[in-house]
PDB file of N, CA and C in Angstrom:
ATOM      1  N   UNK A   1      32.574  39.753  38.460  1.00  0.00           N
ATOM      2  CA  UNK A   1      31.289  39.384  37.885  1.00  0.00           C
ATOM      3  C   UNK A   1      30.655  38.314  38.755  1.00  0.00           C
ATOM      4  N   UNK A   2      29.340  38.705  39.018  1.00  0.00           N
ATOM      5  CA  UNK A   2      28.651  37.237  39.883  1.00  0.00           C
ATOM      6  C   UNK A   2      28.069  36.278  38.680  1.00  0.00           C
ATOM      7  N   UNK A   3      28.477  35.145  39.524  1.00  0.00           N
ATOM      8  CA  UNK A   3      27.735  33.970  38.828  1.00  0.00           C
ATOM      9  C   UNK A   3      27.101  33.236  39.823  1.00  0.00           C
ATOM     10  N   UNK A   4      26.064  32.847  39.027  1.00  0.00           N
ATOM     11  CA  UNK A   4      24.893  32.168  39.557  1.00  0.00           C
ATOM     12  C   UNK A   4      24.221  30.867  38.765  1.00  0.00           C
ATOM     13  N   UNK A   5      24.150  29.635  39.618  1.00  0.00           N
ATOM     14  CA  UNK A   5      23.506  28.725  38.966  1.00  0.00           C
ATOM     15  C   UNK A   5      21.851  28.734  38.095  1.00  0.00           C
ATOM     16  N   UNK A   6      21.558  28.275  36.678  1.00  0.00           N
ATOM     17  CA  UNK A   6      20.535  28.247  36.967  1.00  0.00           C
ATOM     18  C   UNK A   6      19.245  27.758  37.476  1.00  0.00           C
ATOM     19  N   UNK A   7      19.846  27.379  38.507  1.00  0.00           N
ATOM     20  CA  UNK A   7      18.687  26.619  39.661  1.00  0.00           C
ATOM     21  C   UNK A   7      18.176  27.732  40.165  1.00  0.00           C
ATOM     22  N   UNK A   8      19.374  28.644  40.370  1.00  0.00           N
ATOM     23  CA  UNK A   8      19.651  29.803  41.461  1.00  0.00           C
ATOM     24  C   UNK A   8      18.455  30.643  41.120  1.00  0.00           C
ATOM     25  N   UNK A   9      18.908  31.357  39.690  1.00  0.00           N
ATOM     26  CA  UNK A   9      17.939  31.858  38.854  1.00  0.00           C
ATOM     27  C   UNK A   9      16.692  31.464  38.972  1.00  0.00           C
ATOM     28  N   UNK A  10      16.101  30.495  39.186  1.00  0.00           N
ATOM     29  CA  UNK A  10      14.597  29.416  38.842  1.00  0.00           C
ATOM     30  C   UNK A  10      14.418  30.184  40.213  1.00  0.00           C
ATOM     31  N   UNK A  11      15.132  29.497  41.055  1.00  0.00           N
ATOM     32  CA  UNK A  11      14.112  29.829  42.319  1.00  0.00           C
ATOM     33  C   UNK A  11      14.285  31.738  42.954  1.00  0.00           C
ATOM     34  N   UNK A  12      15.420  32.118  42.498  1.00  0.00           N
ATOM     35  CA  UNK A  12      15.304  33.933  43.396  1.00  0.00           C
ATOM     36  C   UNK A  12      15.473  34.572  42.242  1.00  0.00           C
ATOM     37  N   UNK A  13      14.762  34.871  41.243  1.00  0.00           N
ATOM     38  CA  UNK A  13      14.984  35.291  39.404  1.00  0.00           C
ATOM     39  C   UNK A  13      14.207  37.290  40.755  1.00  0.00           C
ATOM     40  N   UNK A  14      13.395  37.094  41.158  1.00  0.00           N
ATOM     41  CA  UNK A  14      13.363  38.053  41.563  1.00  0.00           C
ATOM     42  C   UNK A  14      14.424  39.037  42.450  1.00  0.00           C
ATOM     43  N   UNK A  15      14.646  38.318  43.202  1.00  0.00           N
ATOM     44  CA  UNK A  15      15.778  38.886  44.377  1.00  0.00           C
ATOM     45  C   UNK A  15      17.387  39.019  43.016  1.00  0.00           C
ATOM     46  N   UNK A  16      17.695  38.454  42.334  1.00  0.00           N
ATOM     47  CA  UNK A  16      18.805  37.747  41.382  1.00  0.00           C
ATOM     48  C   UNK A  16      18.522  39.628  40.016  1.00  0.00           C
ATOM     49  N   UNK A  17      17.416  39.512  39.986  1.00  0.00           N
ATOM     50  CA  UNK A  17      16.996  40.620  39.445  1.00  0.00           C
ATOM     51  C   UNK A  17      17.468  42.116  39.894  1.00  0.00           C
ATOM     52  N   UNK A  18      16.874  41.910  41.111  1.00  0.00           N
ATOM     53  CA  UNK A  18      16.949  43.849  42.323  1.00  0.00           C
ATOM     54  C   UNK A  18      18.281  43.821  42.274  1.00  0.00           C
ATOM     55  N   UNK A  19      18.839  42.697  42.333  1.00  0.00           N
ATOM     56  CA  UNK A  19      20.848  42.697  42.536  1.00  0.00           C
ATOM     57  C   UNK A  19      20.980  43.164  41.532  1.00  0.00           C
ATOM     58  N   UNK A  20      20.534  42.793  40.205  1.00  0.00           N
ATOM     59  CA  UNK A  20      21.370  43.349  39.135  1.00  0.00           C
ATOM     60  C   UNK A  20      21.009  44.849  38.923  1.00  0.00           C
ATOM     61  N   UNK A  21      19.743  45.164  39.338  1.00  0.00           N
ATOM     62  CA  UNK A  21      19.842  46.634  39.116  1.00  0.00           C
ATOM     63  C   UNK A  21      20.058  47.612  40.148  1.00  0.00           C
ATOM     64  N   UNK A  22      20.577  47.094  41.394  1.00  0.00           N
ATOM     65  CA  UNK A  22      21.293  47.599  42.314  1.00  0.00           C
ATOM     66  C   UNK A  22      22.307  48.015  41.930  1.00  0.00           C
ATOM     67  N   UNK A  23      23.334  46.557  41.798  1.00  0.00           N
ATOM     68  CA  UNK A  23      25.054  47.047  40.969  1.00  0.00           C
ATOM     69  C   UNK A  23      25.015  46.992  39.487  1.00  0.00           C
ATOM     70  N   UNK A  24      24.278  46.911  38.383  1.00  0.00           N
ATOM     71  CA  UNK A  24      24.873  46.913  37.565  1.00  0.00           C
ATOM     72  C   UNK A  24      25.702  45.913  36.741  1.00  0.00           C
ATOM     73  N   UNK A  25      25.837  44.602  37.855  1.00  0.00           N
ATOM     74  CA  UNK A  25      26.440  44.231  37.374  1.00  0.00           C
ATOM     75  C   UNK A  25      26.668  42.960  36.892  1.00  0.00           C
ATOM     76  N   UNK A  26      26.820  42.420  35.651  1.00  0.00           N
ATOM     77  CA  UNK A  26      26.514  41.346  35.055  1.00  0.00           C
ATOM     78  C   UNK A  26      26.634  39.940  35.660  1.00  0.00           C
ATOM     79  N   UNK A  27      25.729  39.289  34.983  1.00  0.00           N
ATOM     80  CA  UNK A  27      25.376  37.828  36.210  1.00  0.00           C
ATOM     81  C   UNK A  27      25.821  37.169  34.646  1.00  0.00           C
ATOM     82  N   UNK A  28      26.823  35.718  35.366  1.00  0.00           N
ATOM     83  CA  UNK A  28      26.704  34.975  34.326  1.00  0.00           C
ATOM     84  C   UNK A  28      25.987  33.661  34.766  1.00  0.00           C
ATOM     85  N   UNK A  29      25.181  33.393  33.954  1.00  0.00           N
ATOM     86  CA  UNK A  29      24.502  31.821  34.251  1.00  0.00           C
ATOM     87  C   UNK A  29      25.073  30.707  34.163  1.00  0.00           C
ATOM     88  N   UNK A  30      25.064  30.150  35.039  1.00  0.00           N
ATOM     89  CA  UNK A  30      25.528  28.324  34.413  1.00  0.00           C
ATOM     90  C   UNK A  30      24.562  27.160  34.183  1.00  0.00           C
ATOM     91  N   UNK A  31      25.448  26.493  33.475  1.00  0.00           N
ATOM     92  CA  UNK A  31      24.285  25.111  33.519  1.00  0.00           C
ATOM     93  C   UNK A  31      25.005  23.859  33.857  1.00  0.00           C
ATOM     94  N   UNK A  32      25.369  22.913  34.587  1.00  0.00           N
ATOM     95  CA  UNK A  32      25.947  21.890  34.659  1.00  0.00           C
ATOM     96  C   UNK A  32      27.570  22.343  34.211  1.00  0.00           C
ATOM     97  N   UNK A  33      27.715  23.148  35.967  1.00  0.00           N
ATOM     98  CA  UNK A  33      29.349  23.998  35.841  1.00  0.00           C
ATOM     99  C   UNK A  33      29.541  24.734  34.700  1.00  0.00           C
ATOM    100  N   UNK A  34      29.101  24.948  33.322  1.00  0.00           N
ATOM    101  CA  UNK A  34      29.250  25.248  32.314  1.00  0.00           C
ATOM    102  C   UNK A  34      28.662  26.921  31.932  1.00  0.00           C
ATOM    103  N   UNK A  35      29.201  27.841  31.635  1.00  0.00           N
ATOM    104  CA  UNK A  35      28.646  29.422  31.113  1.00  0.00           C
ATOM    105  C   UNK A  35      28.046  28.968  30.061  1.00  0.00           C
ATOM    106  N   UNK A  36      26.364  29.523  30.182  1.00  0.00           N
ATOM    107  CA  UNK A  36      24.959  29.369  29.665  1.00  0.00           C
ATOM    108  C   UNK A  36      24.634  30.865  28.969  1.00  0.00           C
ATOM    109  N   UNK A  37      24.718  31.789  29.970  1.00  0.00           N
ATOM    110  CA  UNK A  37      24.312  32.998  29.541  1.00  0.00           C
ATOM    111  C   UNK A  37      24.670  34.236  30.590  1.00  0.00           C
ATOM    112  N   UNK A  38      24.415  35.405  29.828  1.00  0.00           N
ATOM    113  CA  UNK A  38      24.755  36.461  30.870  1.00  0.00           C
ATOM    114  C   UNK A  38      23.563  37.265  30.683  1.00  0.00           C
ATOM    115  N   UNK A  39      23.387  37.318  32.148  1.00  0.00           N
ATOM    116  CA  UNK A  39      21.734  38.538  32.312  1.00  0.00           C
ATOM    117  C   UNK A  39      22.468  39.827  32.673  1.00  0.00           C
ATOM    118  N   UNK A  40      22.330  40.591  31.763  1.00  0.00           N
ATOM    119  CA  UNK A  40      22.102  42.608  32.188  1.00  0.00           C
ATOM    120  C   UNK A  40      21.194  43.146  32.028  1.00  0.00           C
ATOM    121  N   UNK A  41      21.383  44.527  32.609  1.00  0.00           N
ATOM    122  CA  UNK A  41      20.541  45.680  32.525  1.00  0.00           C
ATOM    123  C   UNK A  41      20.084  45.499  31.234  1.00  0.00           C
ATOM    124  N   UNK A  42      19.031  46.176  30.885  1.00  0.00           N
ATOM    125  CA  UNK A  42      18.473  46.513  29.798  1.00  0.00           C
ATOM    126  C   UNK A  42      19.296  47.540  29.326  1.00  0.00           C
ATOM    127  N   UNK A  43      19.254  48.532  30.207  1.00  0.00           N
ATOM    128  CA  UNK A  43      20.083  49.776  29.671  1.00  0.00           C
ATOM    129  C   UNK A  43      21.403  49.676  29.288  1.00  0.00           C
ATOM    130  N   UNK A  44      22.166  48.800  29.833  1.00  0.00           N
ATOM    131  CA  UNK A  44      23.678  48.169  29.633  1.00  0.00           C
ATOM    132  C   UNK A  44      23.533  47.478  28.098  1.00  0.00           C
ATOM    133  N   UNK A  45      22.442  46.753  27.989  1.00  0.00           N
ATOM    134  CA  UNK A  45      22.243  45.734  26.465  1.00  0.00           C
ATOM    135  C   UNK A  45      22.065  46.908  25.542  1.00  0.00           C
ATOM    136  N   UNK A  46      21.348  47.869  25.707  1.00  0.00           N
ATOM    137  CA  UNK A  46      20.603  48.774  24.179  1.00  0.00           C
ATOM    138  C   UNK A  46      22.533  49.713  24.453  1.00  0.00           C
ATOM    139  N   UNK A  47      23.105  49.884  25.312  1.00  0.00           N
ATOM    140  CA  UNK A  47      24.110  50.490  24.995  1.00  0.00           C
ATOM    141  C   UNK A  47      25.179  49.635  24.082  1.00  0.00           C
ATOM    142  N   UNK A  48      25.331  48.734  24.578  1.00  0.00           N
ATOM    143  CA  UNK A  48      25.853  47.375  24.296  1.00  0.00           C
ATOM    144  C   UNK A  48      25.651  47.413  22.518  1.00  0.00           C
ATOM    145  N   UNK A  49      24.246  47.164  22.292  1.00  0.00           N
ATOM    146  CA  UNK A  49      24.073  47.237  21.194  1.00  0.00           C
ATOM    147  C   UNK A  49      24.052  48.760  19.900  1.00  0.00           C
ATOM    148  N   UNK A  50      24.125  49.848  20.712  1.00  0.00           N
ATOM    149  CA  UNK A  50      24.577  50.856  19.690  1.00  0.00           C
ATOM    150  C   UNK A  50      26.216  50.744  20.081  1.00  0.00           C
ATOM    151  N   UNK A  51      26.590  50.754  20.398  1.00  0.00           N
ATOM    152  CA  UNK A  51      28.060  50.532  20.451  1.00  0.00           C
ATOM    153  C   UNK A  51      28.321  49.187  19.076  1.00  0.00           C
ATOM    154  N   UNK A  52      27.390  48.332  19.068  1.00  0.00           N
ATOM    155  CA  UNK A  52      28.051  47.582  17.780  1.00  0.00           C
ATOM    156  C   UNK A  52      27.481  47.844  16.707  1.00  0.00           C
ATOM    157  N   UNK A  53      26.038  48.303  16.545  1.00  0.00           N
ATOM    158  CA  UNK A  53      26.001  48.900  15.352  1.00  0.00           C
ATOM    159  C   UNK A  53      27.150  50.297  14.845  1.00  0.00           C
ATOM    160  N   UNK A  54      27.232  50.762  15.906  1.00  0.00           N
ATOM    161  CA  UNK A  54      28.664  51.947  15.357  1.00  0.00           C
ATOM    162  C   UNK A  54      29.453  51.489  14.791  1.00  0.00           C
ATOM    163  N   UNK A  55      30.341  50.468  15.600  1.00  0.00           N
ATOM    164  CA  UNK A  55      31.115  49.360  15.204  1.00  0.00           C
ATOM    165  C   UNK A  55      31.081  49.052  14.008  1.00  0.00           C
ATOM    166  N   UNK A  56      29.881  48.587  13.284  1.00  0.00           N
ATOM    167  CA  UNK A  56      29.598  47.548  12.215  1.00  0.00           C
ATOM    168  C   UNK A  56      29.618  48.996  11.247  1.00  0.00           C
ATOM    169  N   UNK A  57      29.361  50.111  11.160  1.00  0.00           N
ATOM    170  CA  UNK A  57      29.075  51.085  10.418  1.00  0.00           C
ATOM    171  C   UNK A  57      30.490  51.535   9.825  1.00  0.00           C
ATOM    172  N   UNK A  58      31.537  51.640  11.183  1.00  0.00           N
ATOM    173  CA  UNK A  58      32.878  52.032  11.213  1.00  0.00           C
ATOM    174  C   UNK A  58      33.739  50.854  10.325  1.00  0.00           C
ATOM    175  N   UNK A  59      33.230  50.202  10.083  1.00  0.00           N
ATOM    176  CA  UNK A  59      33.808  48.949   9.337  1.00  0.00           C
ATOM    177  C   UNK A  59      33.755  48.836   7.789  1.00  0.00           C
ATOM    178  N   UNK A  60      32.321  49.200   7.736  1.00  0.00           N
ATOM    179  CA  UNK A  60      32.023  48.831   6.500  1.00  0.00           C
ATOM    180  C   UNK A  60      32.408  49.939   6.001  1.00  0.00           C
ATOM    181  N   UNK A  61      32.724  51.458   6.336  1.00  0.00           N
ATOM    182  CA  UNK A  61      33.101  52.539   6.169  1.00  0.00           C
ATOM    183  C   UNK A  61      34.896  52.356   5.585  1.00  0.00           C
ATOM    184  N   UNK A  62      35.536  51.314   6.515  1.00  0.00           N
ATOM    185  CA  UNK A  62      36.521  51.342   6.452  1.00  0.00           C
ATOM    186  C   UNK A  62      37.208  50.043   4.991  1.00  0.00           C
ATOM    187  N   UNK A  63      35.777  49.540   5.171  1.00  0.00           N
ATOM    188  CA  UNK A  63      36.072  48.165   3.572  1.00  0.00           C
ATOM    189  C   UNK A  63      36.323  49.417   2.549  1.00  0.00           C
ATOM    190  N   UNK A  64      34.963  50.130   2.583  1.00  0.00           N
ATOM    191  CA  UNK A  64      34.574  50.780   1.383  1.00  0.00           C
ATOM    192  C   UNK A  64      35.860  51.342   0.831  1.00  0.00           C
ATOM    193  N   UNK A  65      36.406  52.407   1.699  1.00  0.00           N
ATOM    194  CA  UNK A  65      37.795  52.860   1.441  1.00  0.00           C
ATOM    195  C   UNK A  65      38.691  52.036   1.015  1.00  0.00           C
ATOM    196  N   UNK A  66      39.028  50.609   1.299  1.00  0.00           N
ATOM    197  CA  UNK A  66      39.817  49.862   1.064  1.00  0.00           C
ATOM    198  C   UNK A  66      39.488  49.152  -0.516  1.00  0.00           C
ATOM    199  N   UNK A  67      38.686  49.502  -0.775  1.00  0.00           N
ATOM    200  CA  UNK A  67      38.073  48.842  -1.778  1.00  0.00           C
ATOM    201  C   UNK A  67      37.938  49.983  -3.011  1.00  0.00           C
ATOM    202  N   UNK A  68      37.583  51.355  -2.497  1.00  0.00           N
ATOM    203  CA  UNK A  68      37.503  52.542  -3.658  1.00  0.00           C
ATOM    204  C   UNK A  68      36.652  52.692  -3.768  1.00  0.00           C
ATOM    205  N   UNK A  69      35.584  52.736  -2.652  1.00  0.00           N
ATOM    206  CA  UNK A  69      34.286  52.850  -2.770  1.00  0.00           C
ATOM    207  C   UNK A  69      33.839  54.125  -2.619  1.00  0.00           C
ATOM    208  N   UNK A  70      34.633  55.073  -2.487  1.00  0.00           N
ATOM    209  CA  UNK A  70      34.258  56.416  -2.296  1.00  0.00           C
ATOM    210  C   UNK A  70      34.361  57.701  -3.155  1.00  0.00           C
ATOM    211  N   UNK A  71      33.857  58.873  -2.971  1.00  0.00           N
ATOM    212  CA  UNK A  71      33.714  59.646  -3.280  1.00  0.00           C
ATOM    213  C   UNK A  71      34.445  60.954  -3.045  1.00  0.00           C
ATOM    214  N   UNK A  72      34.869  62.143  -3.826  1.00  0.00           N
ATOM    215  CA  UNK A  72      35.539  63.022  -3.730  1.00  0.00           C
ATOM    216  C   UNK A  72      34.413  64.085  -3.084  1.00  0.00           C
ATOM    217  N   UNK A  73      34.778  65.156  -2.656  1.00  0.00           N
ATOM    218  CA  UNK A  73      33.914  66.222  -2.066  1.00  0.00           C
ATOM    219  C   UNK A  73      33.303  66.689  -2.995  1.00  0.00           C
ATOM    220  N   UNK A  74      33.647  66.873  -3.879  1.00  0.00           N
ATOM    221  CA  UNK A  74      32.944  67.406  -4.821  1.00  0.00           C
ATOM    222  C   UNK A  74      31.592  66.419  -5.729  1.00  0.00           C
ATOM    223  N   UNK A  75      32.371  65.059  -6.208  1.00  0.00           N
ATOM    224  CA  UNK A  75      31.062  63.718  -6.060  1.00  0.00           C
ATOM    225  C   UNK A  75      30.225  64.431  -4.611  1.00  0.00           C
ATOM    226  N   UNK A  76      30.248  64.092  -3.468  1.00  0.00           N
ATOM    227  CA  UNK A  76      29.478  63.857  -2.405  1.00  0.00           C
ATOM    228  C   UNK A  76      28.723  64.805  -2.905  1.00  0.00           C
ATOM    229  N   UNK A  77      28.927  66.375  -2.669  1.00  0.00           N
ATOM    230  CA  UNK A  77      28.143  67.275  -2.998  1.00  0.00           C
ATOM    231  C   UNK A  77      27.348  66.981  -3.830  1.00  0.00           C
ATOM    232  N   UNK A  78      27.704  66.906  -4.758  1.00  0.00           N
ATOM    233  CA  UNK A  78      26.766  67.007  -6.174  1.00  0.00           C
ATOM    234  C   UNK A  78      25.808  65.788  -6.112  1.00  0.00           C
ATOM    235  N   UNK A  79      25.535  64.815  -5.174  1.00  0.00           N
ATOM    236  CA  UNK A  79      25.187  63.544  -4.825  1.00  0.00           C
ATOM    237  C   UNK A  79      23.768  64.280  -3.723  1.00  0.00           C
ATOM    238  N   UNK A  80      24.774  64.933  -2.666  1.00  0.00           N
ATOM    239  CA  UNK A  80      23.936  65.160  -1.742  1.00  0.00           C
ATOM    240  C   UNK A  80      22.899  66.219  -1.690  1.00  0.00           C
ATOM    241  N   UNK A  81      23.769  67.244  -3.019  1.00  0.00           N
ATOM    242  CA  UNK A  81      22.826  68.343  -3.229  1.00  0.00           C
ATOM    243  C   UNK A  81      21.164  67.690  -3.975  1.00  0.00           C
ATOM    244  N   UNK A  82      21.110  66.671  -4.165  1.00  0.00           N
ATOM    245  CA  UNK A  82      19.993  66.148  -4.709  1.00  0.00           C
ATOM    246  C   UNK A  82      19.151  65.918  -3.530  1.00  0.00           C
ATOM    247  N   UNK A  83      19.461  65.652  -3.014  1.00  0.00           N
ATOM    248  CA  UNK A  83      18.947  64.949  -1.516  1.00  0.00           C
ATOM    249  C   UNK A  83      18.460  66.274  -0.815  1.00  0.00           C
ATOM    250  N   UNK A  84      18.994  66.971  -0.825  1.00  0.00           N
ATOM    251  CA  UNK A  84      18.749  68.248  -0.298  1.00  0.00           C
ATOM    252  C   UNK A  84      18.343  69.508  -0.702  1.00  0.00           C
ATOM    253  N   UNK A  85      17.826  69.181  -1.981  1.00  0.00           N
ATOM    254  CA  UNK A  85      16.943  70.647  -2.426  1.00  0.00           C
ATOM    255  C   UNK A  85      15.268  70.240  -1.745  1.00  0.00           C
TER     256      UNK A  85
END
């Protein structure tokens, strides 16, 4: 992973930019030696982010069960057949 000061950033945010969408590959920022932030792709972030809404879906999927929150096939049906006439 490259890292880059953000001074670095301030002054070549353009050139610091074409790199990242050259490789792909994530820049982490610093601030006074310290990790500030990480710049990616756009396309890397919106993946990034359906990957955790799945995540968060697969979870709460998995409380529900733990909890008895669900339904038999036959519930679902008769649930969904409403939805679907």
């Amino acid at each position: 992973m490259k890292v880059e000061l953000v001074t670095n950033l301030k002054r070549q945010a353009t050139k610091i930019l074409a790199e990242l969408r050259r490789s792909r590959e994530p820049v982490l920022i610093t601030e006074h030696g310290q990790p500030s932030a990480y710049l990616v792709a756009v396309q890397d972030y919106q993946f990034m982010q359906r990957r955790l809404e799945l995540l968060d879906g697969l979870s709460r999927g998995e409380l529900a069960v733990l909890e008895g929150r669900t339904y038999s096939q036959s519930e679902a049906r008769e649930k969904l057949g409403k939805w679907l006439k």
